[in-house]
C-alpha atoms as a PDB file:
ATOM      1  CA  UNK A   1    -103.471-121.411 -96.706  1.00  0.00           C
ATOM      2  CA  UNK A   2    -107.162-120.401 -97.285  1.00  0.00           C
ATOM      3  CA  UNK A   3    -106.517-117.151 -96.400  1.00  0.00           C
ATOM      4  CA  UNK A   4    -103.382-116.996 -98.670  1.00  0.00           C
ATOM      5  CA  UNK A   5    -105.298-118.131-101.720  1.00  0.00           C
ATOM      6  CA  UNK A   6    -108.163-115.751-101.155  1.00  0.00           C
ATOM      7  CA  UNK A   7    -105.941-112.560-101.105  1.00  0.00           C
ATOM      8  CA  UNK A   8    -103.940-114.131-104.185  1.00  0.00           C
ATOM      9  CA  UNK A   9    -107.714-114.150-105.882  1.00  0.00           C
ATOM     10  CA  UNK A  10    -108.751-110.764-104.664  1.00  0.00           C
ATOM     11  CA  UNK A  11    -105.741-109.374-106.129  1.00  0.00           C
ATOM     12  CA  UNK A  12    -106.377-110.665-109.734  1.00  0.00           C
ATOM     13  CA  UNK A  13    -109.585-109.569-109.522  1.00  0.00           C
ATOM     14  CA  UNK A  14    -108.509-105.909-108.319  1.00  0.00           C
ATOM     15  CA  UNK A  15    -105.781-106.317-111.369  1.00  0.00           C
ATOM     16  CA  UNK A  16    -108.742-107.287-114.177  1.00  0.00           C
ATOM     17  CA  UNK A  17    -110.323-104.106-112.639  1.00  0.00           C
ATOM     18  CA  UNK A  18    -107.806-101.941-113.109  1.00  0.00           C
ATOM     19  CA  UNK A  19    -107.105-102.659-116.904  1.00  0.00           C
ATOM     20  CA  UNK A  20    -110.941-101.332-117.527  1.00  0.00           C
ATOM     21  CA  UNK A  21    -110.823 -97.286-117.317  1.00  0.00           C
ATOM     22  CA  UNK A  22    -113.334 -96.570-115.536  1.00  0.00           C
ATOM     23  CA  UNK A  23    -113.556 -99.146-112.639  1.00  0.00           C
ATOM     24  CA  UNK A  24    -110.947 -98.898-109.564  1.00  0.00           C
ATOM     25  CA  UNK A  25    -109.142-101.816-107.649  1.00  0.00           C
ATOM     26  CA  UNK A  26    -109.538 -99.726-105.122  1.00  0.00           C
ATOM     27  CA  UNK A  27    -113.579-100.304-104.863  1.00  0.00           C
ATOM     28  CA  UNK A  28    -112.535-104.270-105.328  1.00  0.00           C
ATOM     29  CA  UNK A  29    -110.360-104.384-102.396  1.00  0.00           C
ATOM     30  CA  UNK A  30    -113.379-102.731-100.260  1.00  0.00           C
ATOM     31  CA  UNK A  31    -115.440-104.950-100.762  1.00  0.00           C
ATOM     32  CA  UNK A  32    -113.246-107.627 -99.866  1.00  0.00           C
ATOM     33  CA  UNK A  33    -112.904-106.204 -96.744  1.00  0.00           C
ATOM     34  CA  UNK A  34    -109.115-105.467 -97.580  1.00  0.00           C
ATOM     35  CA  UNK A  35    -108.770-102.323 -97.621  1.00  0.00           C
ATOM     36  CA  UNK A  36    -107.882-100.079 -95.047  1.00  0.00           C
ATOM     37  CA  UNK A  37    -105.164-103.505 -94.384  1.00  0.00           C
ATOM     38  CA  UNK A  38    -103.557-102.532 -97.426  1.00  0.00           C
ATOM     39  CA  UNK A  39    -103.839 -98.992 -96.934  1.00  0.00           C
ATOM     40  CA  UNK A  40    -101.714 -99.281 -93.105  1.00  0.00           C
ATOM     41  CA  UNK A  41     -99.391-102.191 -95.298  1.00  0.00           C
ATOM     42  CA  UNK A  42     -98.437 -99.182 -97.560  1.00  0.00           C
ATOM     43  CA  UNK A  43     -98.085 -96.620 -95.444  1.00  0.00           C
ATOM     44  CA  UNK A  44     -95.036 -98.686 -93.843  1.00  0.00           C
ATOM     45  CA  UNK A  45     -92.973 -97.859 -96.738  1.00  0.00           C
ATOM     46  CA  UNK A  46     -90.760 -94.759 -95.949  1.00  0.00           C
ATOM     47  CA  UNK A  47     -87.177 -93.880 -95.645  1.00  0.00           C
ATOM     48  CA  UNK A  48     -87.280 -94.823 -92.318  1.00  0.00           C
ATOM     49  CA  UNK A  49     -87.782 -98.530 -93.248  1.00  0.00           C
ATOM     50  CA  UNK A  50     -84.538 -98.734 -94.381  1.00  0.00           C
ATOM     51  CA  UNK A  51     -83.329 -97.586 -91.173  1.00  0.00           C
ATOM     52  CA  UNK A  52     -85.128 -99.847 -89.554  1.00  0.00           C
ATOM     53  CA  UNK A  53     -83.771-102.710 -91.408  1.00  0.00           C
ATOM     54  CA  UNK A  54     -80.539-102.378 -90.063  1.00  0.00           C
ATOM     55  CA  UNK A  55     -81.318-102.326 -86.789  1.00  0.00           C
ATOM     56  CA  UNK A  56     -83.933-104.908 -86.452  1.00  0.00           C
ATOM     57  CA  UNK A  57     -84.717-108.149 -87.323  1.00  0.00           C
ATOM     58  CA  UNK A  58     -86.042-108.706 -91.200  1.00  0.00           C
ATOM     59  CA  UNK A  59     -88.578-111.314 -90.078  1.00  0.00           C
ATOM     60  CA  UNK A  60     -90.218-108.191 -87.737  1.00  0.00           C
ATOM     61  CA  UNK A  61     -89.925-105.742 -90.297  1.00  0.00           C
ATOM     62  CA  UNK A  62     -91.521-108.251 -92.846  1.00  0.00           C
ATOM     63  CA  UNK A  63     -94.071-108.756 -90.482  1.00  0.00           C
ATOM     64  CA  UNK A  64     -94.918-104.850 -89.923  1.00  0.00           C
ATOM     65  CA  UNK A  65     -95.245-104.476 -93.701  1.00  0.00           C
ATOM     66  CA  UNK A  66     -97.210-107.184 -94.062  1.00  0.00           C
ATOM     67  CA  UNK A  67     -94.921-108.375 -96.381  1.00  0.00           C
ATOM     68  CA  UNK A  68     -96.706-111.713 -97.040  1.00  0.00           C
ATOM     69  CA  UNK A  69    -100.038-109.979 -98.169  1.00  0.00           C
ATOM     70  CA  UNK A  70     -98.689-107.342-100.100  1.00  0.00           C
ATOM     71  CA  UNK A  71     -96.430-110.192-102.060  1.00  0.00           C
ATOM     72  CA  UNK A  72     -99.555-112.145-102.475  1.00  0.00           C
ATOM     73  CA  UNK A  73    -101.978-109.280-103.402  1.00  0.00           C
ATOM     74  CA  UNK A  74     -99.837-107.540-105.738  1.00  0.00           C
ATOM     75  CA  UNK A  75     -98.736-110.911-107.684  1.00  0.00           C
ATOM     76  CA  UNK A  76    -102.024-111.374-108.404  1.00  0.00           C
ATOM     77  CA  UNK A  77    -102.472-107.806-109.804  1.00  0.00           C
ATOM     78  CA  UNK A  78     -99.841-108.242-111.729  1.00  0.00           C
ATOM     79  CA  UNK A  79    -100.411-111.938-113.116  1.00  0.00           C
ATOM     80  CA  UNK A  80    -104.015-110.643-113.653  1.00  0.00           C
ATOM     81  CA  UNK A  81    -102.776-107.513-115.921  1.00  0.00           C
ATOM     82  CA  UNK A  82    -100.310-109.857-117.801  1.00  0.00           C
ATOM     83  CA  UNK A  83    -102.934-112.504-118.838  1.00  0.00           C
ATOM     84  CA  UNK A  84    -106.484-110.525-119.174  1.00  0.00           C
ATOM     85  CA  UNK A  85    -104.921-106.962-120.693  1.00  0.00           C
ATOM     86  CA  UNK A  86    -105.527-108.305-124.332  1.00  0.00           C
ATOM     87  CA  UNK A  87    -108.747-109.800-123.622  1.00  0.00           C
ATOM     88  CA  UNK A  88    -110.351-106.363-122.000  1.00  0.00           C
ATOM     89  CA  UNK A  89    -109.341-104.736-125.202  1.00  0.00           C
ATOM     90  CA  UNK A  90    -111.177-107.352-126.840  1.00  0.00           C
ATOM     91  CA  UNK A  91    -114.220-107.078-124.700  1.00  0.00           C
ATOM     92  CA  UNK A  92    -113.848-102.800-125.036  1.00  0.00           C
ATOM     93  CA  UNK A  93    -113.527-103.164-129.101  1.00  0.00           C
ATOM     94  CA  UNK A  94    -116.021-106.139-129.499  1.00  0.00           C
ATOM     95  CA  UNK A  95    -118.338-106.223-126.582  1.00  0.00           C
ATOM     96  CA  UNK A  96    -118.716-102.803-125.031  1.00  0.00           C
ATOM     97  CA  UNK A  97    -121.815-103.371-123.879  1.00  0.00           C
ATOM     98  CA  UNK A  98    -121.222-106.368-121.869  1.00  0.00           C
ATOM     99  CA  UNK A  99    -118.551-105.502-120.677  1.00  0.00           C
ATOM    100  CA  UNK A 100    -119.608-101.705-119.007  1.00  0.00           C
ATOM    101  CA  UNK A 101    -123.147-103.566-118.229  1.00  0.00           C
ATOM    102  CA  UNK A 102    -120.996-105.985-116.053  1.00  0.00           C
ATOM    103  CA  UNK A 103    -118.727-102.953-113.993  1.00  0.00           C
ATOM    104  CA  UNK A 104    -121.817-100.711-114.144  1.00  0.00           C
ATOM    105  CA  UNK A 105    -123.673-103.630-111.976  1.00  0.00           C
ATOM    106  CA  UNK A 106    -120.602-104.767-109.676  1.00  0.00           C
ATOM    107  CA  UNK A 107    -119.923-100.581-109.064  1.00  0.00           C
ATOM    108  CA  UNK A 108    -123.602 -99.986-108.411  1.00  0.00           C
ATOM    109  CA  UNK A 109    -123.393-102.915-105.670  1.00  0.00           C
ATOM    110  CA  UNK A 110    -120.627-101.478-103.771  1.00  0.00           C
ATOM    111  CA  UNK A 111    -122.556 -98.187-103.384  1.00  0.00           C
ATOM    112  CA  UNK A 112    -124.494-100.373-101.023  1.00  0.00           C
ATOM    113  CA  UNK A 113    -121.634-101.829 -99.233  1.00  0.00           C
ATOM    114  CA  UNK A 114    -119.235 -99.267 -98.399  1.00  0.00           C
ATOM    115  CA  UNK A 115    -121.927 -96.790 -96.367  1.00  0.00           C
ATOM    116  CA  UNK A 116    -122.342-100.220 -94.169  1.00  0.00           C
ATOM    117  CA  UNK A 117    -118.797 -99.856 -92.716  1.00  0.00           C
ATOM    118  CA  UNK A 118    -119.675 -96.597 -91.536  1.00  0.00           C
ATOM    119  CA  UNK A 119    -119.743 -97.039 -87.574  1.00  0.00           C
ATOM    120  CA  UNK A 120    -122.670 -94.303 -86.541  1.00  0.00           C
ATOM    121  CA  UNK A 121    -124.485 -92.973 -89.282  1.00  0.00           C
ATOM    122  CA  UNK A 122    -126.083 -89.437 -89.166  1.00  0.00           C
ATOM    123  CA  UNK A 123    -127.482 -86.381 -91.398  1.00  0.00           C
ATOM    124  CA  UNK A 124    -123.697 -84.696 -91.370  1.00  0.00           C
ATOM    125  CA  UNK A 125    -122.595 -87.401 -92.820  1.00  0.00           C
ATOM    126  CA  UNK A 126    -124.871 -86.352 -96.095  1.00  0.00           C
ATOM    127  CA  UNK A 127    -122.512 -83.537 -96.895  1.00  0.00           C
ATOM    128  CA  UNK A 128    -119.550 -85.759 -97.316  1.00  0.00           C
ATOM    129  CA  UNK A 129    -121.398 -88.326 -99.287  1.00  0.00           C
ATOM    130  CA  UNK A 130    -122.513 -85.198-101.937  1.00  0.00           C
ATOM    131  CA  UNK A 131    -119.469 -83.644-102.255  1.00  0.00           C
ATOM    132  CA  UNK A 132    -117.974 -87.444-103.274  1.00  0.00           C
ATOM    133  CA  UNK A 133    -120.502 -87.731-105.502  1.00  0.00           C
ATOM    134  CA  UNK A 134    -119.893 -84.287-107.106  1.00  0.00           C
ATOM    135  CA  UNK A 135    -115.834 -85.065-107.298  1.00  0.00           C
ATOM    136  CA  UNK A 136    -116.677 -88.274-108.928  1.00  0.00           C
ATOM    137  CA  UNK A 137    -118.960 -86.997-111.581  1.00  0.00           C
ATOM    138  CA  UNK A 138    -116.402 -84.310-112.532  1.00  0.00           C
ATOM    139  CA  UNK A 139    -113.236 -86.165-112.514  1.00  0.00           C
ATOM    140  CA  UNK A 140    -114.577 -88.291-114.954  1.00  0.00           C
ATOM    141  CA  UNK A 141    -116.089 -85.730-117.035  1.00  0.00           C
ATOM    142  CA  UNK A 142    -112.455 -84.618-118.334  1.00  0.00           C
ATOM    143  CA  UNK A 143    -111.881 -84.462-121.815  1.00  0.00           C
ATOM    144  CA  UNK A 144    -108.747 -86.680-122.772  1.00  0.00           C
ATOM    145  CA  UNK A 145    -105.415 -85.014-123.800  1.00  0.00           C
ATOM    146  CA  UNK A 146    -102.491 -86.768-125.489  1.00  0.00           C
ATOM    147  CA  UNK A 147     -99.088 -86.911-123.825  1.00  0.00           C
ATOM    148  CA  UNK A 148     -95.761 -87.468-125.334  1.00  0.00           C
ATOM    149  CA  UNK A 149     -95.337 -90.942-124.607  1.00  0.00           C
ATOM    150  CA  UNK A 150     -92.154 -90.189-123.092  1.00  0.00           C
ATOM    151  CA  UNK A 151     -90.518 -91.677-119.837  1.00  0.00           C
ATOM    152  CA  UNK A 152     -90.867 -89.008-117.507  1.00  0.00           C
ATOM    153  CA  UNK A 153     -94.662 -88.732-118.855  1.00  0.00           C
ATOM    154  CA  UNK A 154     -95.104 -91.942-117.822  1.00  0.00           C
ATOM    155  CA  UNK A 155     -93.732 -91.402-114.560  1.00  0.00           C
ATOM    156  CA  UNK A 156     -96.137 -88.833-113.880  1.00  0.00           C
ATOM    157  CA  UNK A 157     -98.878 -90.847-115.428  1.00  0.00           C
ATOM    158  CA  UNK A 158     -98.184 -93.783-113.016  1.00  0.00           C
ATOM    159  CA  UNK A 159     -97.703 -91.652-109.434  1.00  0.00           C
ATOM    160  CA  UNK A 160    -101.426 -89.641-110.421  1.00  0.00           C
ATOM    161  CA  UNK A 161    -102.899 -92.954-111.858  1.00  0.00           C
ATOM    162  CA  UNK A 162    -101.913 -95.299-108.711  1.00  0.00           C
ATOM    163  CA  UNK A 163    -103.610 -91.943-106.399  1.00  0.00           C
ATOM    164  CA  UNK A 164    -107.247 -93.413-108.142  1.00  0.00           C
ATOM    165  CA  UNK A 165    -106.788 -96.875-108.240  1.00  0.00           C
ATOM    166  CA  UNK A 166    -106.656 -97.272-104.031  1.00  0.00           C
ATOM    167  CA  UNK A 167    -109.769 -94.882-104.084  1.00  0.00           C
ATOM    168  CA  UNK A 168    -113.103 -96.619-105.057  1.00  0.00           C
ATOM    169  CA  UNK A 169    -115.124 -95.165-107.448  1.00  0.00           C
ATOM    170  CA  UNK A 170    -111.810 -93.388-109.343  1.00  0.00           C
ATOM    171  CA  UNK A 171    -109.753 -95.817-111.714  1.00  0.00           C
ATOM    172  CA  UNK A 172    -106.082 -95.574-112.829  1.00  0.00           C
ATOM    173  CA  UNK A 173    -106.894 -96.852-115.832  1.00  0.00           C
ATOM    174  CA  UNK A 174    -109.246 -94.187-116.496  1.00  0.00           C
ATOM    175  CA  UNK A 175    -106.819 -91.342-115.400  1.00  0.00           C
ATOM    176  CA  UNK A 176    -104.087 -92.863-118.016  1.00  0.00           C
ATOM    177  CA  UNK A 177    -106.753 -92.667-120.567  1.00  0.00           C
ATOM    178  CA  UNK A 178    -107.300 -89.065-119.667  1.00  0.00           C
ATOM    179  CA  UNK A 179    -103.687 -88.301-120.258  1.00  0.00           C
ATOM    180  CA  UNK A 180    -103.460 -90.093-123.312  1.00  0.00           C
ATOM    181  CA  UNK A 181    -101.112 -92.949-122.139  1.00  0.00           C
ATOM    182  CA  UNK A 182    -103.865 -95.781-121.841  1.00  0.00           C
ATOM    183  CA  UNK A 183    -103.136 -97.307-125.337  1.00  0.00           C
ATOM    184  CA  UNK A 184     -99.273 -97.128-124.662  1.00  0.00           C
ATOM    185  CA  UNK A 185     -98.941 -98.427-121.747  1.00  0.00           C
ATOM    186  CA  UNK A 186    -101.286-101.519-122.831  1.00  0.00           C
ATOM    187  CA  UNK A 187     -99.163-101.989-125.680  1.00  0.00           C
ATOM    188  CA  UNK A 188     -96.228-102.161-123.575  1.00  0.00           C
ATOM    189  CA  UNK A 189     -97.856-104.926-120.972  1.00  0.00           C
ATOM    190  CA  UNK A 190     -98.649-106.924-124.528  1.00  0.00           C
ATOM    191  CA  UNK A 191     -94.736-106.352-125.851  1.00  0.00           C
ATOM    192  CA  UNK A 192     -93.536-106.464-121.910  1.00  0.00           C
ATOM    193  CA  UNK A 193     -91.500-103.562-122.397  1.00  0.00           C
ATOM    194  CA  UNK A 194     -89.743-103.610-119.529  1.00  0.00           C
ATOM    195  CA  UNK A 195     -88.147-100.001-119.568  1.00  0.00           C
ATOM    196  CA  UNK A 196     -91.589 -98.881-119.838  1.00  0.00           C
ATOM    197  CA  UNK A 197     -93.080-100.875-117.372  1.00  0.00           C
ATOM    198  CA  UNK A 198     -90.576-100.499-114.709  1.00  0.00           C
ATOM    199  CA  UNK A 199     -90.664 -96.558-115.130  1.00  0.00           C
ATOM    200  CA  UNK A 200     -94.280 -97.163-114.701  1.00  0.00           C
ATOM    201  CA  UNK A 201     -94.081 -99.071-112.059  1.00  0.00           C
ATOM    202  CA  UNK A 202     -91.237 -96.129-109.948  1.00  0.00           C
ATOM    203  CA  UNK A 203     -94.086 -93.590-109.945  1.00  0.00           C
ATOM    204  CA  UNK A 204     -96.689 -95.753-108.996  1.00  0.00           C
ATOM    205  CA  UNK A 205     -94.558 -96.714-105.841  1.00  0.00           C
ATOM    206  CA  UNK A 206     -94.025 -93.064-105.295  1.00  0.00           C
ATOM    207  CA  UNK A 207     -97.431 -92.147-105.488  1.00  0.00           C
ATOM    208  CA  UNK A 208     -98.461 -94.757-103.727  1.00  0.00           C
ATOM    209  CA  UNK A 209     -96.287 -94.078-100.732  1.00  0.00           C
ATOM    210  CA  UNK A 210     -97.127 -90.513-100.656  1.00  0.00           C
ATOM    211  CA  UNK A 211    -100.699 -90.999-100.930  1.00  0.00           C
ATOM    212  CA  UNK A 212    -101.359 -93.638 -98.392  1.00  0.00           C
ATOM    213  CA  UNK A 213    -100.147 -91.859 -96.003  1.00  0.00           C
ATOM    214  CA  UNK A 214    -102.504 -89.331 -96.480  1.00  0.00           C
ATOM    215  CA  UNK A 215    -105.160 -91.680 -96.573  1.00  0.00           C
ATOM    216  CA  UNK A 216    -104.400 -93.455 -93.287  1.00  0.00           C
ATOM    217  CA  UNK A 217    -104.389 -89.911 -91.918  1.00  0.00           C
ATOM    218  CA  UNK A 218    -107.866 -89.365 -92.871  1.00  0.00           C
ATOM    219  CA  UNK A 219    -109.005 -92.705 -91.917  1.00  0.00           C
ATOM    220  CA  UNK A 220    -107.330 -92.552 -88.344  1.00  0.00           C
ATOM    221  CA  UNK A 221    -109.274 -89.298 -87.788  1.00  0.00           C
ATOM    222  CA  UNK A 222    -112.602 -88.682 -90.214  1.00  0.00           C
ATOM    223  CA  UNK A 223    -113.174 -92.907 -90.997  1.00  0.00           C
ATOM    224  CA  UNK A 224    -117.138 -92.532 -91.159  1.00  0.00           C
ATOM    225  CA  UNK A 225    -116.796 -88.879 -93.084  1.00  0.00           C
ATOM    226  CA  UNK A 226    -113.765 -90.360 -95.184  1.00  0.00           C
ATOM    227  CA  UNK A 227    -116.274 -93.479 -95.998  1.00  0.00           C
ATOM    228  CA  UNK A 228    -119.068 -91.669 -97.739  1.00  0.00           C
ATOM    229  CA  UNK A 229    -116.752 -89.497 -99.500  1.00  0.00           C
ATOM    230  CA  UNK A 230    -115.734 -92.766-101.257  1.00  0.00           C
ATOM    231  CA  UNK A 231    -119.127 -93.673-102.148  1.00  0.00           C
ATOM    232  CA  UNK A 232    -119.801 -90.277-103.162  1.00  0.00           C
ATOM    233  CA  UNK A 233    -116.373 -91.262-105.543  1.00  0.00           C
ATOM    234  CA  UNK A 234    -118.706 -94.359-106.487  1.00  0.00           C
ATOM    235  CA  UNK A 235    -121.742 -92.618-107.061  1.00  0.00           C
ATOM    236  CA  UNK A 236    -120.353 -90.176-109.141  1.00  0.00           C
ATOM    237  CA  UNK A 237    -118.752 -92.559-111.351  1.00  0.00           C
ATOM    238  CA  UNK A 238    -121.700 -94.157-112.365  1.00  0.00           C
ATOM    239  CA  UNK A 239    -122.212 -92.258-115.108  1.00  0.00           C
ATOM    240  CA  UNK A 240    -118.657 -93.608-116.968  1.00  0.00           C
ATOM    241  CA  UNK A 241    -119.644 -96.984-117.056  1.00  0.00           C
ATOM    242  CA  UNK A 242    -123.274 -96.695-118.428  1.00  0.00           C
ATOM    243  CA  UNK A 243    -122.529 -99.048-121.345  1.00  0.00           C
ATOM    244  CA  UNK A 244    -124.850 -97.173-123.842  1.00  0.00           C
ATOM    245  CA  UNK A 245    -122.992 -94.175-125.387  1.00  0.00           C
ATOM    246  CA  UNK A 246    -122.589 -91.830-128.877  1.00  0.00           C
ATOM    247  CA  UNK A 247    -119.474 -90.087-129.695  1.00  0.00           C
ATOM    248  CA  UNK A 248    -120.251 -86.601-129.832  1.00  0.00           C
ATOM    249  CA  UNK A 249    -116.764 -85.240-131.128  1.00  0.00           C
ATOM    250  CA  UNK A 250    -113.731 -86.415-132.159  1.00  0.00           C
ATOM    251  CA  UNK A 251    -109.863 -85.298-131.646  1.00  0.00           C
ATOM    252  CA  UNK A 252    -107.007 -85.649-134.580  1.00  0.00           C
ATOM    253  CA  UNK A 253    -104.446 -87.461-132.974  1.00  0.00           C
ATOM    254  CA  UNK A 254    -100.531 -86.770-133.789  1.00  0.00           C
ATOM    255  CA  UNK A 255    -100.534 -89.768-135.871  1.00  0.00           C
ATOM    256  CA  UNK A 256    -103.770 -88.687-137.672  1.00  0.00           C
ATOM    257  CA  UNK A 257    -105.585 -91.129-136.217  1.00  0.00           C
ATOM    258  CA  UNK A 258    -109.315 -90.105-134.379  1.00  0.00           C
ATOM    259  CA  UNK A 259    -109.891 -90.289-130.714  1.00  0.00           C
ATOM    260  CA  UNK A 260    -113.293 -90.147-129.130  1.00  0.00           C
ATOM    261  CA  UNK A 261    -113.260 -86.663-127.151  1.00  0.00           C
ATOM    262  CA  UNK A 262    -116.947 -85.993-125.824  1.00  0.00           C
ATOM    263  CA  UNK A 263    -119.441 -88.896-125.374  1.00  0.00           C
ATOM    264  CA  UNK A 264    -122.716 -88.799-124.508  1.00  0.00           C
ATOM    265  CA  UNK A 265    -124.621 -91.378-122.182  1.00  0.00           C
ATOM    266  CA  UNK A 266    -128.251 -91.947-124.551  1.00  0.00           C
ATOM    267  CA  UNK A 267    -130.924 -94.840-123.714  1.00  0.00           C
ATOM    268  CA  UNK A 268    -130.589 -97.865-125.805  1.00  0.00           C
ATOM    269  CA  UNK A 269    -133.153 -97.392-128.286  1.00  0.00           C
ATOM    270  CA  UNK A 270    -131.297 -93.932-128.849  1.00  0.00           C
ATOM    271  CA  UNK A 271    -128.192 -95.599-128.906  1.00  0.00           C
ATOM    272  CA  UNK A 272    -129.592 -97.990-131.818  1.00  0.00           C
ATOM    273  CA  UNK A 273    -130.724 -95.256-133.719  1.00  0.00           C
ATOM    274  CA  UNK A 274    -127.219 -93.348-133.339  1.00  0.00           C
ATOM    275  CA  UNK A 275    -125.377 -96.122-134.121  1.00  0.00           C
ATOM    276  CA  UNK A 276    -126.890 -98.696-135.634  1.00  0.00           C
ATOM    277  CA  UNK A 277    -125.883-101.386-133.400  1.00  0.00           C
ATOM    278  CA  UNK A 278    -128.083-103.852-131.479  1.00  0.00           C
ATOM    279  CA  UNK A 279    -128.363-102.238-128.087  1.00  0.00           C
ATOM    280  CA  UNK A 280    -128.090-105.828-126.849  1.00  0.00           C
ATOM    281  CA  UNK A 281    -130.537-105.507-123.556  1.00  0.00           C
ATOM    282  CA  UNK A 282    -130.600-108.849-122.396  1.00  0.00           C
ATOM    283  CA  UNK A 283    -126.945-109.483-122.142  1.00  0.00           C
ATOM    284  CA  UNK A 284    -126.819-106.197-120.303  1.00  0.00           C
ATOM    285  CA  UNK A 285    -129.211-106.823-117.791  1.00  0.00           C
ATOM    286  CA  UNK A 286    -127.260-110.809-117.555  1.00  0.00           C
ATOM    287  CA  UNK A 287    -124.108-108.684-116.726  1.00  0.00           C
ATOM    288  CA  UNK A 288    -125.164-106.259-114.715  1.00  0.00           C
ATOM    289  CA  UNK A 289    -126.858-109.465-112.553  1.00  0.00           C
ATOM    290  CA  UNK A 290    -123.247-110.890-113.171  1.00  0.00           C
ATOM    291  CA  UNK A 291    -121.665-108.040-111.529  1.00  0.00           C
ATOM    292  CA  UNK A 292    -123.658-107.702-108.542  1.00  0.00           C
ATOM    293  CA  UNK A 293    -123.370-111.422-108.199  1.00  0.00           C
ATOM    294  CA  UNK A 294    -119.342-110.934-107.782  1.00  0.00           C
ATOM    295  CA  UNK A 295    -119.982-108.200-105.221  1.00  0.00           C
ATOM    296  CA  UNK A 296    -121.961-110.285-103.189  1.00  0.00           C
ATOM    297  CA  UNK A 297    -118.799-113.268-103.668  1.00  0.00           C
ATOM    298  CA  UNK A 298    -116.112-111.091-102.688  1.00  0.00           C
ATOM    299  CA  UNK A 299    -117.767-109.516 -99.936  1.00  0.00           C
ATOM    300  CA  UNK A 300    -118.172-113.066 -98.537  1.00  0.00           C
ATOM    301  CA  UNK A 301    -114.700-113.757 -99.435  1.00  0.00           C
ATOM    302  CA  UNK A 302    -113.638-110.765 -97.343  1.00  0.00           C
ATOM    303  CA  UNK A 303    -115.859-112.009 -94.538  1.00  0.00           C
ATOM    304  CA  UNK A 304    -114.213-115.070 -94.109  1.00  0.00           C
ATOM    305  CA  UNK A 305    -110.967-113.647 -94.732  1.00  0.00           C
ATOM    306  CA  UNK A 306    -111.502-111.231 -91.740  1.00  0.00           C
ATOM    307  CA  UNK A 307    -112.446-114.444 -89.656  1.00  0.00           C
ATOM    308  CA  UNK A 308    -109.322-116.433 -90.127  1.00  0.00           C
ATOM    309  CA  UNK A 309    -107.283-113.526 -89.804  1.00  0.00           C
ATOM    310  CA  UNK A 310    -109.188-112.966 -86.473  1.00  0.00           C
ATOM    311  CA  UNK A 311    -108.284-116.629 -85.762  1.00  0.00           C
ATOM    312  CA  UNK A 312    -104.454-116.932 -86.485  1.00  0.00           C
ATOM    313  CA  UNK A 313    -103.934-114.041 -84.443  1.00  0.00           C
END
């Protein structure tokens, strides 16, 4: 039951993640020493399954999926977005600098974590970890663009999205904000819209399906070079959640409204120049401390988890 309840919680917490562009479930679930579980969980679903169902047993085909942690995870994900969506936007509109001090610490932690798991480290090894890094700064360099919010767009939006959110260091949120679909697919988890929300949720099964396989792949056969290449992803994406920023330019949107298209990470006393606004350092460096503080929870969570999965089997 302890187990249970601890895979519920890490699944919330991957959920509140995910709302925040920028930060990626994906580096939540590695640190709670889920990961590459949920990644072989996933990679169960294919047209064969359905085969399978008919000629076996469901209890065994439950059990191959892992059909009691994915349940558990993913209701947590979803009870997570449901209840803390509206007070993220809050914390983005109202306390921006608390709230990227507290990912920008709990991110930075995991850099430390991830390159642990790697089984024999050595100087090859470098060359994966830089061209991470380099992915990860340039992915989230894109300027945003604005979608039609349309149902096939959000389709689309979900199967890329869900791609980032089981890497660390790449967030689905962030991609949706990219494409311009951020704002309207919050709005629809606040209205629960569910024609929205379930054509979200087709791609991001697709996606998800498709990608995972790939992943497994990798991990089967390149686990140590596939592991710095994620906290290359991490490293890289430090830059996005540096909580002091100036909008350099803005875009029109379609509406009329403006959209932030370039900004610029400055140091806080440049940022209270710029702005005007108390750069708040204290609360930053409490979150950041905050957020490395989590890190160092869930990565005990995951190390208990690990042991009383090691013990019911």
């Amino acid at each position: 039951m302890t187990s249970l309840i601890r895979t519920a919680l890490l699944g919330m917490c991957m959920g509140v993640a995910e709302v925040v562009p920028g930060v990626s479930g994906g580096t939540i679930a590695f640190i709670g020493g889920i990961y590459e579980r949920l990644i072989n969980a996933i990679r169960q679903f294919t047209p064969m399954l359905l085969v399978d169902l008919r000629r076996e047993r469901l209890a065994t085909v439950w059990q191959r999926v892992d059909g009691t942690f994915l349940v558990l995870l993913f209701s947590g994900m979803l009870l997570a977005i449901v209840l803390f969506a509206s007070l993220i936007g809050y914390l983005m509109t109202n306390e921006p600098v608390a709230l990227w001090s507290f990912f920008l610490g709990l991110v930075f932690a995991s850099v430390w974590i991830v390159p642990r798991r790697v089984e024999r480290f050595r100087l090859e090894l470098l060359a994966p970890l830089i061209l991470g890094s380099l992915a990860g700064v340039y992915l989230t360099s894109f300027s945003q663009v604005d979608l039609p919010h349309t149902l096939p767009y959000v389709f689309m939006g979900g199967a890329v999205a869900v791609c980032a959110w089981i890497l660390p260091g790449l967030s689905g949120s962030f991609l949706l904000l990219i494409l311009g679909l951020y704002a309207y697919v919050i709005d629809a988890i606040r209205q629960f819209d569910l024609v929205v929300l379930a054509t979200l949720a087709a791609g991001c099964a697709l996606g998800l399906m498709v990608f995972s396989q790939f992943l497994s792949w990798l991990f089967s056969r390149f686990r140590d070079e596939t592991l710095m290449v994620l906290t290359g992803f991490m490293l890289g994406s430090l830059g996005k959640l540096w909580p002091w920023k100036v909008t350099v330019t803005y875009r029109i949107r379609s509406d009329g409204s403006q959209m932030p298209l370039a900004q610029e990470s400055v140091l806080p006393a440049e940022y209270e120049l710029a702005t005007g606004l108390d750069p708040q350092l204290l609360l930053a460096i409490a979150s950041v401390a905050a957020g490395v503080v989590l890190v160092a929870l869930l990565q005990r969570f995951g190390r208990q988890s690990d042991g009383a999965t090691d013990t019911s089997t």
